[in-house]
Every structure is written in C-alpha cells, then in structure tokens.
Protein backbone atom coordinates (compact mmCIF):
# COMPACT_ATOMS: atom_id res chain seq x y z
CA UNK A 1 -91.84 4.16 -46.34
CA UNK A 2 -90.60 5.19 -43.11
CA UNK A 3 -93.15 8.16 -42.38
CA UNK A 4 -96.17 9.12 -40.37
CA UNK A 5 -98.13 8.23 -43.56
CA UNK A 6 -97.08 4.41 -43.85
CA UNK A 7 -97.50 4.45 -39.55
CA UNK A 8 -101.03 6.17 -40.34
CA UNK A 9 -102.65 4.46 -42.83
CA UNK A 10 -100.22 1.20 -44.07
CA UNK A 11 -102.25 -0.78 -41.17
CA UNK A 12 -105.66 0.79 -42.01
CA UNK A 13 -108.16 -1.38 -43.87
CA UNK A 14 -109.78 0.34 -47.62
CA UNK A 15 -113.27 0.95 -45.99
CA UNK A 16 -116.49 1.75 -48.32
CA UNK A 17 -116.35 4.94 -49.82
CA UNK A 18 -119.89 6.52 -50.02
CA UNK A 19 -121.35 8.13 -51.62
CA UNK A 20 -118.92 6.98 -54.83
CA UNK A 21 -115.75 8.77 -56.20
CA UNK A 22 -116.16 8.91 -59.83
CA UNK A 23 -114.55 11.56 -62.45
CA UNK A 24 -114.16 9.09 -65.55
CA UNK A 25 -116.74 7.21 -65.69
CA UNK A 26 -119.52 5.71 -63.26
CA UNK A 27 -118.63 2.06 -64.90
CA UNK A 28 -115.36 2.11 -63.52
CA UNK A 29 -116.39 2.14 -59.75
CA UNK A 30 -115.46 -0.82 -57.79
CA UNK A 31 -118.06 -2.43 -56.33
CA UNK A 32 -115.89 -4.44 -53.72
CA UNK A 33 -111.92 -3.87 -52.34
CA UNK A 34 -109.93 -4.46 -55.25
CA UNK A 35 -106.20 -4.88 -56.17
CA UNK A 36 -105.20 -3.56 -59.57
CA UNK A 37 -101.30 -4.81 -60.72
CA UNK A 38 -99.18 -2.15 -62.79
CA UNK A 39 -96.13 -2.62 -64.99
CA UNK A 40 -93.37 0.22 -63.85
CA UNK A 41 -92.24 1.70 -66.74
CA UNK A 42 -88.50 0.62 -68.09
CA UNK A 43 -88.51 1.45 -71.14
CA UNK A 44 -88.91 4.06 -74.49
CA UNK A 45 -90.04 0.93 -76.82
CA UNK A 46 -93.67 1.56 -76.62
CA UNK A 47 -94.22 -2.68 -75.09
CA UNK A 48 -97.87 -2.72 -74.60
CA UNK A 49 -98.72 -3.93 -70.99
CA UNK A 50 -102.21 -5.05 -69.36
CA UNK A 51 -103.71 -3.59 -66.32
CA UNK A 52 -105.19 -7.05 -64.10
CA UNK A 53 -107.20 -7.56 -61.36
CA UNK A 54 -106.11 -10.39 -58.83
CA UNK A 55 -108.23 -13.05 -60.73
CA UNK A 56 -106.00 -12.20 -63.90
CA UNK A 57 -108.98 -10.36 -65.66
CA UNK A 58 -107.36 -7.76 -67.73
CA UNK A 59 -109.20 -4.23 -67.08
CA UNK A 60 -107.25 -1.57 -69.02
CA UNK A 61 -104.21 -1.89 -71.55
CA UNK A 62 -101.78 0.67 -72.13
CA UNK A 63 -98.17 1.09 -73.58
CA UNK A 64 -95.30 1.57 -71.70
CA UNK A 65 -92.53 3.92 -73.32
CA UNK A 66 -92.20 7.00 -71.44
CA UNK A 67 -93.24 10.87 -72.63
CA UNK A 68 -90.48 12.12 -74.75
CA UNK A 69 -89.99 14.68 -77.40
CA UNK A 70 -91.90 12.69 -79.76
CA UNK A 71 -94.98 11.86 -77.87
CA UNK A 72 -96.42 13.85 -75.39
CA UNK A 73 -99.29 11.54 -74.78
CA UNK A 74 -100.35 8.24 -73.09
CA UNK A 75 -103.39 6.80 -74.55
CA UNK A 76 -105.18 4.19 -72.00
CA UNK A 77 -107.65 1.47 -72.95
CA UNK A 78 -109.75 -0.85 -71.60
CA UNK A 79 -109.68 -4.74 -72.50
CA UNK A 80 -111.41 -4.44 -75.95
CA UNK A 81 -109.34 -1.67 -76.90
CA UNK A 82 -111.75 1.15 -76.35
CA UNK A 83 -109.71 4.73 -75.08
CA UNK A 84 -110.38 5.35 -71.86
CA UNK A 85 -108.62 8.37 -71.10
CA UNK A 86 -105.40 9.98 -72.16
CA UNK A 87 -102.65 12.08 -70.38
CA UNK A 88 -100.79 14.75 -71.46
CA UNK A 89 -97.33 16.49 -70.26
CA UNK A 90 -97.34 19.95 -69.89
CA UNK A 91 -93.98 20.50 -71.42
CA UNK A 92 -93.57 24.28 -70.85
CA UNK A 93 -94.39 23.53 -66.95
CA UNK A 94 -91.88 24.52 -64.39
CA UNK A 95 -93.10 21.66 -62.38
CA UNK A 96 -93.87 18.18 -63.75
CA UNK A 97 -97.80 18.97 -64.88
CA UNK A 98 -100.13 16.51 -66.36
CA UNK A 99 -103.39 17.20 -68.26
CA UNK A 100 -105.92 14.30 -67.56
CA UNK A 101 -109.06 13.80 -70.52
CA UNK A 102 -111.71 11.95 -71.55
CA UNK A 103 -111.28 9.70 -74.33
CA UNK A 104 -109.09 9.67 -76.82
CA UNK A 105 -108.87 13.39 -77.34
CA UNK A 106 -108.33 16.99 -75.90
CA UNK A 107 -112.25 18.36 -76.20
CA UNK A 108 -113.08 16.95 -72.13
CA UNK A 109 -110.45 17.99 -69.94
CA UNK A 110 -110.67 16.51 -66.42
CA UNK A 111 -108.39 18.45 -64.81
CA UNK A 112 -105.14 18.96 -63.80
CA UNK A 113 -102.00 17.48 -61.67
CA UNK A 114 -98.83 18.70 -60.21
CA UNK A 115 -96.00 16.85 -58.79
CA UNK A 116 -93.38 17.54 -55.87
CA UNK A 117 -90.60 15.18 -55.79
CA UNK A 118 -87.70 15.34 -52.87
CA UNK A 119 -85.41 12.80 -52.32
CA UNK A 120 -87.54 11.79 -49.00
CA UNK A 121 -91.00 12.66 -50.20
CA UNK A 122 -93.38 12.77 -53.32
CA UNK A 123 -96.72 14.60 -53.39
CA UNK A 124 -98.97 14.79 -56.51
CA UNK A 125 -102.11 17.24 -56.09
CA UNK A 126 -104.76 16.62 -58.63
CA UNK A 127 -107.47 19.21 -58.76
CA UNK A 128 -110.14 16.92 -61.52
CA UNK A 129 -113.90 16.79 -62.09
CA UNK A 130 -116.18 14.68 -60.82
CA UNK A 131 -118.70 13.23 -62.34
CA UNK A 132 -121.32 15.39 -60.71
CA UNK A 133 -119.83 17.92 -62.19
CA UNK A 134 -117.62 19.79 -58.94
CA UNK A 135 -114.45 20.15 -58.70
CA UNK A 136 -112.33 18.04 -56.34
CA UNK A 137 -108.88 17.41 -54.89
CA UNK A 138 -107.08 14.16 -54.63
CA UNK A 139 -103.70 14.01 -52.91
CA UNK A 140 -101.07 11.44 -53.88
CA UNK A 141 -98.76 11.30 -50.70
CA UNK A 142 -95.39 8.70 -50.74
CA UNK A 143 -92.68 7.53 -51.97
CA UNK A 144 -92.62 7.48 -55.99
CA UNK A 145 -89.46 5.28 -56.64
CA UNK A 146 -90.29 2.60 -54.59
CA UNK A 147 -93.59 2.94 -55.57
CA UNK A 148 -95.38 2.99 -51.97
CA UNK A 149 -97.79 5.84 -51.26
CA UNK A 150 -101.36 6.87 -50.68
CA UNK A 151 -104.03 8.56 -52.41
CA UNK A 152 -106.41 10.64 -50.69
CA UNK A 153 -109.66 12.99 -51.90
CA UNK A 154 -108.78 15.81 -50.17
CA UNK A 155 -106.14 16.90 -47.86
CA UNK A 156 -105.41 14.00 -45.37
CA UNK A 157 -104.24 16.45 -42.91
CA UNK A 158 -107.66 18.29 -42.76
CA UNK A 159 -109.55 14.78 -42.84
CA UNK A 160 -108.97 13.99 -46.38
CA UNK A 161 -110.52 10.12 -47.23
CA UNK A 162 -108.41 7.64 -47.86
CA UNK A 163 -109.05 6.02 -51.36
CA UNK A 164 -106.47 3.37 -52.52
CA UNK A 165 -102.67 2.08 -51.52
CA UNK A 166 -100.26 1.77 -54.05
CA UNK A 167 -97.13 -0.81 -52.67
CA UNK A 168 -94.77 -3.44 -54.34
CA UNK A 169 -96.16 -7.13 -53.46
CA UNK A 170 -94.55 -9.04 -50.64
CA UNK A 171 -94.35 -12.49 -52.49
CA UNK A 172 -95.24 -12.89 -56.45
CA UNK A 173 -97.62 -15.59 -55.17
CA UNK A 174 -99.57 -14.68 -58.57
CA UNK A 175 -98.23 -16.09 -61.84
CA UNK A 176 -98.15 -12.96 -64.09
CA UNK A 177 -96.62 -10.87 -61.38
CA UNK A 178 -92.69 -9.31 -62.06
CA UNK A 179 -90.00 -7.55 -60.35
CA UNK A 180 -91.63 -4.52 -62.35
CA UNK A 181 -94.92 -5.00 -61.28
CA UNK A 182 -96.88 -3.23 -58.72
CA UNK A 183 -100.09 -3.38 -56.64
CA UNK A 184 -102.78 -0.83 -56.69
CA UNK A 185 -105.69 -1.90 -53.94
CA UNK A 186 -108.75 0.73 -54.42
CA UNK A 187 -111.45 0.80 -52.14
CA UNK A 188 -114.97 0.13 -52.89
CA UNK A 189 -116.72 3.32 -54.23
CA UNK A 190 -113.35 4.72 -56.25
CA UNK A 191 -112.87 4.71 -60.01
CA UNK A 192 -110.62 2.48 -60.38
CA UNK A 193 -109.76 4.32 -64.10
CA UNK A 194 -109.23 7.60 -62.01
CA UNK A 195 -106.63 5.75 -59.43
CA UNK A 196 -104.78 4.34 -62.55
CA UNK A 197 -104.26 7.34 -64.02
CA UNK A 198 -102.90 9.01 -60.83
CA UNK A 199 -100.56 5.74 -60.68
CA UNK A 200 -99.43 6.29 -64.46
CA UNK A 201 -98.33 10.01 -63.40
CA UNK A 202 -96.77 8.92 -60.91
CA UNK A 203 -94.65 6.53 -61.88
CA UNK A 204 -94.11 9.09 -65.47
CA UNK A 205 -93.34 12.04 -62.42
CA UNK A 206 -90.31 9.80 -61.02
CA UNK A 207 -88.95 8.68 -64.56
CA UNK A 208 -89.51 12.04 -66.55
C-alpha cells in the first residue's frame, strides 16, 4: 500500500487473540490462523458467490450485486443456507453508513459503520456489540480499491489489536481462486463472520 500501515503491520504475523473477539456469534471464532477468499463485487446481477477457507470448505454464501435503489440489503449465509447476518445502507447518510444485524432481520442491531474514502486512504470505523454485551470499536485502515488494508479493535494508534489482513493473493496457486478474488487471513480468537462483514462494506464503500 505504500504507508506506515503496510511498513507496520504487512510483516507482522496474526498472533492469538485472547480473550476472543466475538459480536455475531461465538461459533464463528477461529480456532487457528485462517485465510478466508472473497469474490470483489462486479456486478448488479445478483451471481451468488461462496465464501472458502484455504482447504476449499465453503463457510458463508452470499450474492454479489451491489446496493441499489431496489435493494438496500445484503443477506449473508452460511453453507447450508442459514442467514447469518444482513447489512443495510443508510441511504439518507451523508457519509457511506452501514447498519450491521443479526439474522435475517432488523429486530438485533449490532451496530454501526462509517466510511472515509480519499484517493490515498480508506478508513471504516465500526462501533458494534460484542457478544458480552459492550460496545466496541474496530478500525478498518487501507486501501479499499486494491483491496489491501487492516482491521484493528480499537484505534491502532493508541494500541489498537491487530485482528485480520485483507490483500489480493500473490500467485492463484489455489484452483478456485480469480482475478476477482481476494484473501482475508483472521487471526485466531476473531469472528471470522464479523471480519466478513467489515470486508463486504468495504468493498460495497469503494463501489457504492
């Protein structure tokens, strides 16, 4: 990315995060370092694409139009089809906003998100739930187009911990990999549902 946040923490190792990070569910917490791959969203048909781990196991499924006048909502699932959680776009927002819930529905919200996007920075700030019931920031520091950046509980210039990396892969070494794909590596401790939710806004942030 070409900032003191790729020098800072590119090179640093996902280390154990304790005790967990949850705010969707406790299920969802890795239990080892683990690399998610996304599908960037190209286009408004709706193409359903599957959220894998690097063994190919498919973890969550979710369709990838964009939010548009006619749907304000993105429904995520997890490999038997089951919603997970859903975001919404605060359309009357000055900013681009996000609601984040439970489920399938608007009766849990988990909080709520705000993007910045300059043409040498993005920042999303997150202020969600936990599952202990306290509320908690998480900081989304990078570079949205290219899809590099860095997500943080907390403010990594106060000692915020780092959570998961979010880069494009070197090499498509794996078979179902793409030019449209992208890597998500959480460390152990994190919801991984939480991190791909802050992924999905992000990537929604740069196209919206």
């Amino acid at each position: 990315m070409g900032n003191s946040y790729s020098d800072t923490y590119g090179p640093r190792p996902l280390v154990l995060v304790s005790p967990p990070v949850g705010v969707i569910g406790s299920q969802y917490i890795a239990q080892q370092p683990t690399i998610l791959y996304l599908r960037e969203l190209i286009s408004l048909s709706g193409e359903e694409f599957k959220i894998k781990d690097s063994n190919g196991t498919v973890l969550f499924r979710c369709h990838g139009h964009f939010f548009s006048g006619l749907s304000q909502k993105k429904t995520v699932m997890d490999m038997f089809g089951n919603p997970v959680f859903n975001i919404k776009h605060k359309v009357l927002s000055f900013t681009k906003a996000y609601e984040l819930y439970l489920g399938d529905n608007s009766q849990k919200l988990l909080g709520d998100i705000d993007t910045h996007i300059t043409m040498t920075c993005s920042k999303m700030t997150a202020l969600l739930t936990t599952l202990g019931g306290t509320a908690c920031q998480f900081i989304v520091k990078g570079d949205f187009r290219v899809h590099e950046a860095f997500i943080f509980r907390g403010d990594p210039k106060r000692g915020g911990t780092l959570l998961a990396k979010v880069f494009r892969p070197v090499t498509a070494r794996q078979i179902f990999l793409d030019k449209h794909d992208y890597c998500l590596e959480i460390a152990p401790g994190v919801d991984m549902a939480l991190m791909v939710s802050l992924c999905i806004m992000m990537d929604e942030s740069y196209k919206d």
